[in-house]
Protein backbone atom coordinates (compact mmCIF):
# COMPACT_ATOMS: atom_id res chain seq x y z
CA UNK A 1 59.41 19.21 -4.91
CA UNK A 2 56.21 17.90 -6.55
CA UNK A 3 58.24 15.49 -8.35
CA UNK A 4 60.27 13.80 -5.20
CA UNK A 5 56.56 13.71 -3.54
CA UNK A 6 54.77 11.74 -6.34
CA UNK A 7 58.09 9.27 -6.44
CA UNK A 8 57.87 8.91 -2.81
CA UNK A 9 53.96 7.73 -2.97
CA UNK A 10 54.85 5.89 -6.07
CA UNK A 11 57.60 3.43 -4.10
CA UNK A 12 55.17 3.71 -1.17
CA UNK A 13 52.66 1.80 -3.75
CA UNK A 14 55.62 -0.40 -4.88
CA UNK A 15 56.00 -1.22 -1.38
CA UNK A 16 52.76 -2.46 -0.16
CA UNK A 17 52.33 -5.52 -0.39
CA UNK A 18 49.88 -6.81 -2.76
CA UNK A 19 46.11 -8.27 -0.65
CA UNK A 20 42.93 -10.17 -2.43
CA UNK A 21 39.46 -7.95 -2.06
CA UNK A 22 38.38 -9.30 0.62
CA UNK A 23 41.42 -8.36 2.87
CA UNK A 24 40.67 -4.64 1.67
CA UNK A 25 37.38 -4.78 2.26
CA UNK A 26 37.91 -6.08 5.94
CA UNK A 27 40.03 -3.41 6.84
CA UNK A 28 37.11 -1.21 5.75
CA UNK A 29 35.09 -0.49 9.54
CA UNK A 30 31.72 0.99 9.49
CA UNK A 31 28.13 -0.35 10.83
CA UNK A 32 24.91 -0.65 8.48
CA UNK A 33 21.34 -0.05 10.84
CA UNK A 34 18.13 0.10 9.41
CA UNK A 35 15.27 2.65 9.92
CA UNK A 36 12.22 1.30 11.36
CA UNK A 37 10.20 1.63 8.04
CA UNK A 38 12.66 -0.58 6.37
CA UNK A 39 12.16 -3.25 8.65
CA UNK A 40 8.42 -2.53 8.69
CA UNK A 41 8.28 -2.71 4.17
CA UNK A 42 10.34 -6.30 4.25
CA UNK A 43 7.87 -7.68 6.68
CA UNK A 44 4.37 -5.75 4.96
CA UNK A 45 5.45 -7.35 1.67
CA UNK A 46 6.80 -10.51 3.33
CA UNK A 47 3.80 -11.47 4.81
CA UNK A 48 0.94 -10.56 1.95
CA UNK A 49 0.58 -13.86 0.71
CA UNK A 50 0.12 -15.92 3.63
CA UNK A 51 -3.40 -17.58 3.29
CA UNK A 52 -5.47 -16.91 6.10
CA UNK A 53 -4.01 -13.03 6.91
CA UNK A 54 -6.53 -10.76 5.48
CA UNK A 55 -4.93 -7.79 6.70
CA UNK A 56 -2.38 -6.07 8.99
CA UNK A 57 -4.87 -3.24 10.87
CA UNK A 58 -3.57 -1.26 13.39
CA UNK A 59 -7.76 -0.21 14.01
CA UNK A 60 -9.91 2.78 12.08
CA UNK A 61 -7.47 5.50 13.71
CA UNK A 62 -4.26 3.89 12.95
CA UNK A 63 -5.78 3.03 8.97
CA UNK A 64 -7.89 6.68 8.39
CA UNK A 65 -5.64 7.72 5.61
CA UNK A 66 -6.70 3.85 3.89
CA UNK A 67 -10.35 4.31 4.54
CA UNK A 68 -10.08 7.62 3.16
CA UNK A 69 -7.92 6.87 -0.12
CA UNK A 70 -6.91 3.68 -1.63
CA UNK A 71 -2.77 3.56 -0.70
CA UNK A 72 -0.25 1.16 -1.08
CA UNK A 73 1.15 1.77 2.21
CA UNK A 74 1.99 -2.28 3.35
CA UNK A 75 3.52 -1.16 6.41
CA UNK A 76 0.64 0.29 8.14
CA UNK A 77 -0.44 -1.70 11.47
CA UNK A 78 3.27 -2.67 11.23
CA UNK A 79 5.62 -1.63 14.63
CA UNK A 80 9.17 -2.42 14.88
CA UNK A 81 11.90 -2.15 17.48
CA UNK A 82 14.91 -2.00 15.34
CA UNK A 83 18.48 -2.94 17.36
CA UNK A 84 21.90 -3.53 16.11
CA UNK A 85 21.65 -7.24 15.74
CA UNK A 86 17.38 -7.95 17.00
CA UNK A 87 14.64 -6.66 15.84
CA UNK A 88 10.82 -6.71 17.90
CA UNK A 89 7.81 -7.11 16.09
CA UNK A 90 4.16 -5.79 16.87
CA UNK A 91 0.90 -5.88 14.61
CA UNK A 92 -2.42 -6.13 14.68
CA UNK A 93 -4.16 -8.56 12.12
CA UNK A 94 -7.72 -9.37 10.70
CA UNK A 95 -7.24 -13.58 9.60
CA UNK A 96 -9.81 -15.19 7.76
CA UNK A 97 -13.20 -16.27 9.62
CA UNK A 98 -12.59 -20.59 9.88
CA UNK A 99 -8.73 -20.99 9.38
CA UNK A 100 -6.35 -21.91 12.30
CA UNK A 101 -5.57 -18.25 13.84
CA UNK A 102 -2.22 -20.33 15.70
CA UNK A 103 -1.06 -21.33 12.51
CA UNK A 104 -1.43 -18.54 10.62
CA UNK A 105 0.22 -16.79 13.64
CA UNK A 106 3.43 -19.21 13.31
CA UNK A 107 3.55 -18.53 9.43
CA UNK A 108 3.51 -15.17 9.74
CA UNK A 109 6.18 -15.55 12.17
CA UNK A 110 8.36 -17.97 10.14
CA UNK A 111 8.17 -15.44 7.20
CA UNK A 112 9.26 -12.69 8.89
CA UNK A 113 11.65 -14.77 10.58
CA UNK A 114 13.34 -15.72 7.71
CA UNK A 115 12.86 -12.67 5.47
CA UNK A 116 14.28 -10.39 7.37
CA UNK A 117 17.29 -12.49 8.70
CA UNK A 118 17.99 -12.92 4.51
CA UNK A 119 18.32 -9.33 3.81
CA UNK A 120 19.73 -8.22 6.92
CA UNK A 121 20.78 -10.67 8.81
CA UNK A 122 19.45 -9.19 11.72
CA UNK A 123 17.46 -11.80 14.03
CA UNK A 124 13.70 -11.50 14.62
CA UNK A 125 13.97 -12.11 18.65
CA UNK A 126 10.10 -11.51 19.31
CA UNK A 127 6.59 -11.37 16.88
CA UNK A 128 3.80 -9.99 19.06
CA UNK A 129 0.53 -11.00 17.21
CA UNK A 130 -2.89 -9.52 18.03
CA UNK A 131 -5.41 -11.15 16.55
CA UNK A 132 -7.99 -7.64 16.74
CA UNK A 133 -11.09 -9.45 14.40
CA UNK A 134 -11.82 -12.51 12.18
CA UNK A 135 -13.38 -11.73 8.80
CA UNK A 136 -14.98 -13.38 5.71
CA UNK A 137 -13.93 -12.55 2.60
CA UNK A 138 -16.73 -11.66 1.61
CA UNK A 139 -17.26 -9.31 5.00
CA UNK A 140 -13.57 -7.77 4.61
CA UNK A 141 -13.82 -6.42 0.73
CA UNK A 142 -16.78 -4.99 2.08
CA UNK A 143 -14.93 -3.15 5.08
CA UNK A 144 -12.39 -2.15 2.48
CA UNK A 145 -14.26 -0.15 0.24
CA UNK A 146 -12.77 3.30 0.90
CA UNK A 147 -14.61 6.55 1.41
CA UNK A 148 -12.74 7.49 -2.16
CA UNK A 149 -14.06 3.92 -3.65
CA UNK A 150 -17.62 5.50 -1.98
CA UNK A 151 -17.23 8.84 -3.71
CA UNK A 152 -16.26 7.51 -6.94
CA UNK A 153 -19.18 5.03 -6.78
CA UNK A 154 -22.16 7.95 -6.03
CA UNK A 155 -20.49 10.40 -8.58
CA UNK A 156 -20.99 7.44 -11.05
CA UNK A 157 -24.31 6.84 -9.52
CA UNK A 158 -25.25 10.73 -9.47
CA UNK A 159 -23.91 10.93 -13.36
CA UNK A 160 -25.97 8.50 -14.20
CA UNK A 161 -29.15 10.03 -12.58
CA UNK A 162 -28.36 13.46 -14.15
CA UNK A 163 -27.99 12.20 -17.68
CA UNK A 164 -31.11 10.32 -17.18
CA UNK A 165 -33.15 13.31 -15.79
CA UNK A 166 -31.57 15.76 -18.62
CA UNK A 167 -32.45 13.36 -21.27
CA UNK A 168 -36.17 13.44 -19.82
CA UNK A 169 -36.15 17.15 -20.00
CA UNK A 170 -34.96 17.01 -23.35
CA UNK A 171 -37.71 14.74 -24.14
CA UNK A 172 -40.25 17.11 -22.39
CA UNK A 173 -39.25 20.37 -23.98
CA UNK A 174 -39.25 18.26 -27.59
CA UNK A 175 -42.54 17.01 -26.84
CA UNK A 176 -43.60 20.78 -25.80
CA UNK A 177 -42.12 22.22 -28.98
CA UNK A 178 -43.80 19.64 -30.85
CA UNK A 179 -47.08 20.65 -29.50
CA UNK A 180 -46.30 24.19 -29.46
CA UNK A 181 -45.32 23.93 -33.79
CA UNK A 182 -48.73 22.19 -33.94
CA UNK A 183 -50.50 24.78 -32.89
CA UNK A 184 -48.36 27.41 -34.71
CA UNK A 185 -49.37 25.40 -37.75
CA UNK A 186 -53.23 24.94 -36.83
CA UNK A 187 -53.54 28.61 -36.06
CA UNK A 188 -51.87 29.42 -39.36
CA UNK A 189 -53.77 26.75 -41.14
CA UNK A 190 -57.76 28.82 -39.72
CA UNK A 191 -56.22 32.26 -40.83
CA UNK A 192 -55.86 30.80 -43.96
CA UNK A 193 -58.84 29.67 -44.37
């Protein structure tokens, strides 16, 4: 019985005819969707070298877990409305004190435009910008130093200050048993006598 059944699905085999790849795959149904965060990564790296953006915020609440630690995180400040075809874009950005805010705007919208239409060909149908501060440079790697970057700095700084102040009490207690040997040795030196 075995045997008749393989020979059966053997000349069914026979029987089909023969299609190219791409006929199989189309008969293959299924949808892909994305998760909001994958979205949200294409567009944080997407958009980290356009001159003028100094950062994505989303304000101190949104960004705690930044000021607290230095993280990685490029999609923070980052919100997404993820469809089957669109996607809807929100952020909040800090751009550089003296550049064109409008035309950083329309890069930032032209990148994320186009990078996430080439990896998944889903269209960006809206990219709500809000412009929340304009920075130096100089005034934003201030505002970035984190309260970690903070606590590494003053345990450096207190480090420093307790080597220095145990090295001075090693000085004083050599200088006091220097003075204390001498007068060992002058005491010992009038007995003598």
């Amino acid at each position: 019985m075995v045997d008749n059944f393989e020979n059966n699905h053997v000349n069914e085999k026979a029987a089909a005819p023969k299609t190219s790849d791409q006929n199989v795959h189309a008969d293959v149904k299924g949808d892909v969707t994305y998760d909001d965060k994958v979205i949200q990564k294409i567009i944080g790296v997407a958009i980290e070298q356009i001159d003028g953006l100094l950062t994505v915020d989303g304000g101190f609440f949104s960004n705690a877990k930044e000021k607290l630690v230095n993280t990685d995180d490029v999609t923070a400040g980052i919100e997404t409305e993820v469809g089957k075809k669109q996607v809807a874009v929100d952020m909040d950005v800090v751009i550089e004190y003296g550049r064109d805010i409008t035309d950083v705007a329309e890069k930032i919208r032209k990148v994320i435009r186009d990078e996430v239409a080439k990896m998944t060909h889903l269209d960006v149908i809206e990219v709500n910008i809000h412009v929340v501060d304009v920075k130096t440079k100089a005034e934003f790697e201030k505002d970035s130093e984190t309260v970690q970057d903070k606590v590494t700095s003053a345990a450096k700084t207190t480090g420093e200050f307790a080597s220095e102040q145990t090295d001075k009490a090693k000085d004083a207690v050599n200088r006091g048993t220097d003075k204390a040997q001498e007068k060992i040795e002058n005491n010992q030196d009038t007995r003598v006598k």
